[in-house]
Protein backbone atom coordinates (compact mmCIF):
# COMPACT_ATOMS: atom_id res chain seq x y z
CA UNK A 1 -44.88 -21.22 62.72
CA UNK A 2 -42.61 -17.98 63.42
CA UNK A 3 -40.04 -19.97 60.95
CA UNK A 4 -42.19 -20.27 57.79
CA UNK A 5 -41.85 -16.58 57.04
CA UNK A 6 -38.05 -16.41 57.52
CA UNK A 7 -37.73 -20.00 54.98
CA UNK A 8 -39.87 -18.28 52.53
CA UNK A 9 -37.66 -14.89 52.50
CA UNK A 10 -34.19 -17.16 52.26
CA UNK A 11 -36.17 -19.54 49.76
CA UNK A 12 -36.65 -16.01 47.13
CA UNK A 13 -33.40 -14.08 47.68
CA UNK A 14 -32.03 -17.66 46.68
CA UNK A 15 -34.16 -17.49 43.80
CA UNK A 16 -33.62 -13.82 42.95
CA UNK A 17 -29.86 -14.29 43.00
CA UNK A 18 -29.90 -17.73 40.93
CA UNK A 19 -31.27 -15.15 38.58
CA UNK A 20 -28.78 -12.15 38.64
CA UNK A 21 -25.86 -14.70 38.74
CA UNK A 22 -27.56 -16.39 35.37
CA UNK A 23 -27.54 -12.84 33.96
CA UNK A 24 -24.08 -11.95 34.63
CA UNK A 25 -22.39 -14.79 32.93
CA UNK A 26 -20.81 -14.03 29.31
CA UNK A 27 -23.68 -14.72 26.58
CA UNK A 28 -19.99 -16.55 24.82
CA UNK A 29 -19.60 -18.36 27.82
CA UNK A 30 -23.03 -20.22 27.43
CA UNK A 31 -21.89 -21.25 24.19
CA UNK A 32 -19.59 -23.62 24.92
CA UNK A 33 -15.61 -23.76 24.45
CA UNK A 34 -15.52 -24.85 21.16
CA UNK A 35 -18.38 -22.57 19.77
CA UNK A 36 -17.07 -19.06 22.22
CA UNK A 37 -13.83 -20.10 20.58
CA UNK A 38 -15.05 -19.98 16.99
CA UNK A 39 -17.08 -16.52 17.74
CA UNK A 40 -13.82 -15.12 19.42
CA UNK A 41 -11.76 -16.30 16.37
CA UNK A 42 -14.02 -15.71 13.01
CA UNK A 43 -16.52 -13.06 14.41
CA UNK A 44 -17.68 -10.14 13.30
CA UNK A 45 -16.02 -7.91 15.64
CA UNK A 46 -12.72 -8.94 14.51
CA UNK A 47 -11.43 -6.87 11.38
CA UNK A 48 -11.24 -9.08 8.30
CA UNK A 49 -7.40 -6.87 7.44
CA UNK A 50 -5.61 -7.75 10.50
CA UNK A 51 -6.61 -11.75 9.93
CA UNK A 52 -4.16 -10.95 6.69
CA UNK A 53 -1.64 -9.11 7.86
CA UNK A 54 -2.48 -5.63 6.97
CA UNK A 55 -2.05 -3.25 9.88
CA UNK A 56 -5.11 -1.04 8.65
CA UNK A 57 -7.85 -1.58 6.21
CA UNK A 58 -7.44 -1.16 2.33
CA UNK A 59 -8.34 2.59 1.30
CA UNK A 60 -10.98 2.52 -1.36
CA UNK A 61 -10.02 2.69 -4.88
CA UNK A 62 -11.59 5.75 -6.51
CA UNK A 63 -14.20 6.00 -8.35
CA UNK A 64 -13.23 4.81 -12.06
CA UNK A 65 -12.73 7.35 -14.70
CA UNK A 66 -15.35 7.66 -17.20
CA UNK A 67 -13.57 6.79 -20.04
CA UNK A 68 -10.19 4.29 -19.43
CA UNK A 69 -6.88 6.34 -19.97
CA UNK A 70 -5.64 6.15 -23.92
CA UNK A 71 -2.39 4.41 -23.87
CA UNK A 72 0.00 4.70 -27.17
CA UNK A 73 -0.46 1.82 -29.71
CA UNK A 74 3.01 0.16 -30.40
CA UNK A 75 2.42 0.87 -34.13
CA UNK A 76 -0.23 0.82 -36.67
CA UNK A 77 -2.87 -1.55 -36.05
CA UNK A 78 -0.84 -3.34 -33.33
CA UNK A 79 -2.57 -2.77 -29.41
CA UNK A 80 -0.52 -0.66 -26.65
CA UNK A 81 1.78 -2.51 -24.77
CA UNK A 82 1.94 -0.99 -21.14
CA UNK A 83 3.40 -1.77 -17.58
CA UNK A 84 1.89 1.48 -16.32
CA UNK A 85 -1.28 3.10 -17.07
CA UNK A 86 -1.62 6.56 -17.39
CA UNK A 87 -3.24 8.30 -14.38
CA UNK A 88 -3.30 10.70 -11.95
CA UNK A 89 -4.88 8.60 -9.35
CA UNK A 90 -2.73 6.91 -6.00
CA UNK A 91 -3.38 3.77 -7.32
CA UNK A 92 -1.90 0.30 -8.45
CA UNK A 93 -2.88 -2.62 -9.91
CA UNK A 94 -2.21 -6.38 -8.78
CA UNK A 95 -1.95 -8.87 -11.23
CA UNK A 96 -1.35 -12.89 -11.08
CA UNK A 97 -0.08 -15.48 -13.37
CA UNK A 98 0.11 -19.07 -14.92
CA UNK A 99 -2.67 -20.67 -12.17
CA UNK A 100 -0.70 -23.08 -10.11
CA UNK A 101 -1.29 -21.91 -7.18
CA UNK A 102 -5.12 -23.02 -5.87
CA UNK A 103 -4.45 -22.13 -2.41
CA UNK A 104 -8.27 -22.07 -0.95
CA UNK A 105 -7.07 -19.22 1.23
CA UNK A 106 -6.80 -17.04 -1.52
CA UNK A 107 -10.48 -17.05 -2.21
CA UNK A 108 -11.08 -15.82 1.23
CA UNK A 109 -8.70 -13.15 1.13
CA UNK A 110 -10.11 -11.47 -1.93
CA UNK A 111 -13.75 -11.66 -0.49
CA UNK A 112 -12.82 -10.48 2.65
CA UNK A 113 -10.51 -7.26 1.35
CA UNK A 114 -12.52 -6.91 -1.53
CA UNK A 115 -9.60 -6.85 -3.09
CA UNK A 116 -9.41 -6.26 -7.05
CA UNK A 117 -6.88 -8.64 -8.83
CA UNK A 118 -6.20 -9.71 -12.69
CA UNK A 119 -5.55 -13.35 -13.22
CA UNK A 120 -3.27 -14.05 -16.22
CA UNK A 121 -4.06 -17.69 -17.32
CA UNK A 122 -2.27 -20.32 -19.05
CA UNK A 123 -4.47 -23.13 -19.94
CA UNK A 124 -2.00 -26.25 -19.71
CA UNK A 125 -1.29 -24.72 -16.02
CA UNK A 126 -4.55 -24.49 -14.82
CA UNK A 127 -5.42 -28.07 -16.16
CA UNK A 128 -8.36 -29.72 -14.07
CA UNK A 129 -8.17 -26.08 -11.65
CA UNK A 130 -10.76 -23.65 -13.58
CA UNK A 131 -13.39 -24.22 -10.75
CA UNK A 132 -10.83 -22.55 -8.18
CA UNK A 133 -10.95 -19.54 -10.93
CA UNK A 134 -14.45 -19.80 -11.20
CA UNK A 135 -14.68 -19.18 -7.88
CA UNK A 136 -12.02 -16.33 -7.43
CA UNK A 137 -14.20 -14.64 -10.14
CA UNK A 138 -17.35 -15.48 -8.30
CA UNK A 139 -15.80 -13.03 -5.24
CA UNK A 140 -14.74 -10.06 -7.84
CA UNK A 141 -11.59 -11.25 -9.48
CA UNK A 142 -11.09 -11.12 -13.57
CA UNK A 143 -9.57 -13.51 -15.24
CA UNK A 144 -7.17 -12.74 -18.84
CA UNK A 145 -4.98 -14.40 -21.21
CA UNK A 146 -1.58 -15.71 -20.57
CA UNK A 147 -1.23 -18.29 -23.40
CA UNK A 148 -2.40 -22.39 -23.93
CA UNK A 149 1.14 -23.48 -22.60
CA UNK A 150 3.68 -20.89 -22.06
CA UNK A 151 5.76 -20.76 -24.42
CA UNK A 152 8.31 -18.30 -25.33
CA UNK A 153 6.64 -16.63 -27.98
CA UNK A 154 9.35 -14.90 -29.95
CA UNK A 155 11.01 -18.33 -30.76
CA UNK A 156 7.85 -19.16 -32.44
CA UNK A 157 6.67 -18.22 -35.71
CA UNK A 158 3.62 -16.10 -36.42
CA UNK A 159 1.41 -18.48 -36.87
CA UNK A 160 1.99 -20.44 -33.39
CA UNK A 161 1.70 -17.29 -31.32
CA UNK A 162 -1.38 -16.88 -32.84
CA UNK A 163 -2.24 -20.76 -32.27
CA UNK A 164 -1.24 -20.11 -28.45
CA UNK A 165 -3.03 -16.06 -27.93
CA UNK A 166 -6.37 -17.35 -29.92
CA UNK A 167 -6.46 -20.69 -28.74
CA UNK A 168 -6.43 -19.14 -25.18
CA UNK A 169 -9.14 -16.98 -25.75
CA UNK A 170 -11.26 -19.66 -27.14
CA UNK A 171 -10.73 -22.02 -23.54
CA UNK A 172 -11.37 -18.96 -21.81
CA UNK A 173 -14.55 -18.07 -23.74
CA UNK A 174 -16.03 -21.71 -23.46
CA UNK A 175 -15.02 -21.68 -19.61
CA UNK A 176 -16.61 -18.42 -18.12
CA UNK A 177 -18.17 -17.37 -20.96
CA UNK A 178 -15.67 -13.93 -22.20
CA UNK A 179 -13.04 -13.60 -24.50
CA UNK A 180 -10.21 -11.69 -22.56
CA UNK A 181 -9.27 -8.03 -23.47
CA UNK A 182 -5.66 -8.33 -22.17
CA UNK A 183 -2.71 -10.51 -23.16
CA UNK A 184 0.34 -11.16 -20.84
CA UNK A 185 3.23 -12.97 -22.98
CA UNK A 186 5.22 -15.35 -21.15
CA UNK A 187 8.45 -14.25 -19.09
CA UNK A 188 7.29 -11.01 -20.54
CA UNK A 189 8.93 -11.61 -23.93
CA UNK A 190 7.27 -10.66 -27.29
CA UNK A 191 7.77 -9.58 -30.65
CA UNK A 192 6.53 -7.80 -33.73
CA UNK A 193 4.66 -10.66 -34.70
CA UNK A 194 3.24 -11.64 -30.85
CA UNK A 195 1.57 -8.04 -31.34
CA UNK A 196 0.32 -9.23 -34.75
CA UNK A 197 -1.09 -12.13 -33.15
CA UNK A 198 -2.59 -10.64 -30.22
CA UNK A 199 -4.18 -7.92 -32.31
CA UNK A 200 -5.84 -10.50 -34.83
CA UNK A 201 -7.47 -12.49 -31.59
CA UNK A 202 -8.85 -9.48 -30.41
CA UNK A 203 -6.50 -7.97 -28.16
CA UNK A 204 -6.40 -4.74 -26.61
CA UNK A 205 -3.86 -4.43 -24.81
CA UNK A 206 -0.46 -6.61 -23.87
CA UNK A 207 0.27 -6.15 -20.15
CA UNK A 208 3.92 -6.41 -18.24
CA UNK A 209 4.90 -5.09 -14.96
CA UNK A 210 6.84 -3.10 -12.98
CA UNK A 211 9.56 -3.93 -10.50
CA UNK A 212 10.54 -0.67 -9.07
CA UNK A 213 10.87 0.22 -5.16
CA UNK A 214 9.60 2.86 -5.52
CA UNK A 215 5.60 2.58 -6.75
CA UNK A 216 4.59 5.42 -9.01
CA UNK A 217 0.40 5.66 -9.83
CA UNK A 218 -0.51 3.12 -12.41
CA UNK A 219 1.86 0.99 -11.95
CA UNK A 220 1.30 -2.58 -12.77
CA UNK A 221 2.36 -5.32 -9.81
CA UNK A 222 3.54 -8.47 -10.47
CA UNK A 223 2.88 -11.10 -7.49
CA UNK A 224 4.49 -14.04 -7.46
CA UNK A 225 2.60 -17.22 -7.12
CA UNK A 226 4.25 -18.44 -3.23
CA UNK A 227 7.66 -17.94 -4.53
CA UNK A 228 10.10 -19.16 -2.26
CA UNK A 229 7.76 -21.40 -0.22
CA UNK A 230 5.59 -18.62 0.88
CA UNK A 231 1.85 -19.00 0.25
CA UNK A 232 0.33 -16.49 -1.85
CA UNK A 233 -1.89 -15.03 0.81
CA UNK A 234 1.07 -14.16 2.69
CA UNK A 235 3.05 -13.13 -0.17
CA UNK A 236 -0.04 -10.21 -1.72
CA UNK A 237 -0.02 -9.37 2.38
CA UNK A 238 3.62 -8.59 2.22
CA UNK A 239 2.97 -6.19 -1.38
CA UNK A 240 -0.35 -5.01 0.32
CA UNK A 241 1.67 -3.65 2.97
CA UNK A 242 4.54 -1.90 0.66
CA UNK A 243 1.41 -0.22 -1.18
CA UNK A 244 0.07 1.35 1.54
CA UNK A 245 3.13 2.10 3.13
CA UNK A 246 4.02 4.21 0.43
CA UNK A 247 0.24 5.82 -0.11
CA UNK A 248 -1.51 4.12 -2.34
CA UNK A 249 -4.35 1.38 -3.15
CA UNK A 250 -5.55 -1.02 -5.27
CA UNK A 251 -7.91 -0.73 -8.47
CA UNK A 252 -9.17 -2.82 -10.79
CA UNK A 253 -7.11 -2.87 -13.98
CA UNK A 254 -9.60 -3.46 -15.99
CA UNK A 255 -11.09 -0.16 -14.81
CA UNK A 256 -8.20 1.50 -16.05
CA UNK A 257 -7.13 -0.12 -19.22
């Protein structure tokens, strides 16, 4: 009889520690390897920039100036061409071209920066890949003209740059429902009568880029499409970090121009 009490006092600090050890275990533990794994990995502690290769986050892009920056026609009647817009603001654009690349990653990384880009397009590029652009515009990116099959427009006449400029605003129209503001010529070449052309299908503006080391504010980047075997996520990571090296972020150049 003299035992029963003892059993029953072992019996609950058994129970009472069964219960502080259940408490102390890691809440990821209980998941499971594979799911504390995935939460460790793709969680929301873990800061979306360094997953890209940014050493800090993005600085936010001021606030966009009321009225976009004039920049100087190229003549009467014929729409500015620019590689830098003029501003006062530590900011630089990133721009992309042709649509080969469809790299799934890419989509990720512009959600997850919030990063503003400008897609140049080129319909015979893109082919069967507009729903990869659809989507890229679905997480903030804009999409602009780049010709119907990249040509090099001063070797034809007038009235095939105009086939190529217009004919790429109509595919673009019919796909996501705008016609494009900008133009980018292919290679970067143009004439008189490409600015003809591009004014007559509505134009506003024929975008280059700039190439210098040394970024000044409203400078327009070019980012090559995983030149050199390097996939375009890493490549923009490897410009993102030269831009904020150097002071500056990114805006939306359609903000701007």
């Amino acid at each position: 009889m003299r035992k029963r009490p003892a059993a029953a006092a072992a019996l609950l600090a058994g129970l009472v520690c069964l219960a502080g050890c259940a408490q102390s275990v890691d809440p990821i533990e209980r998941l499971g390897k594979k799911a504390a794994e995935k939460v460790r990995t793709y969680g929301p502690t873990e800061d979306p920039y360094r997953r890209w290769g940014l050493s800090a986050p993005l600085a936010p892009a001021p606030k966009p100036p009321g009225r976009r920056p004039s920049a100087r026609s190229a003549g009467p009647g014929l729409p500015p061409v620019v590689d830098r817009v003029p501003t006062r603001d530590r900011v630089v654009f990133l721009t992309f071209e042709d649509g080969a690349e469809k790299d799934p990653g890419f989509v990720d990384m512009v959600r997850e920066l919030r990063l503003p880009v400008t897609m140049f397009l080129t319909d015979s590029v893109v082919g069967p890949g507009y729903a990869h652009f659809g989507r890229l515009r679905a997480v903030g990116a804009t999409v602009q003209n780049h010709t119907l099959d990249h040509p090099y427009l001063p070797g034809l006449p007038y009235a095939g740059q105009r086939a190529e400029i217009c004919g790429q605003q109509e595919k673009l129209k019919q796909r996501f429902g705008i016609r494009p503001r900008l133009f980018r010529p292919p290679y970067g070449d143009y004439n008189t009568d490409t600015l003809r052309a591009a004014a007559d299908c509505g134009v506003a503006a024929v975008v280059l880029w700039r190439d210098a080391d040394r970024l000044r504010p409203g400078d327009v980047l070019h980012c090559p499409e995983g030149r050199g075997g390097a996939s375009l996520t890493r490549t923009t990571a490897k410009i993102l970090n030269r831009v904020q090296d150097q002071g500056f972020t990114v805006a939306r150049l359609e903000d701007y121009l």
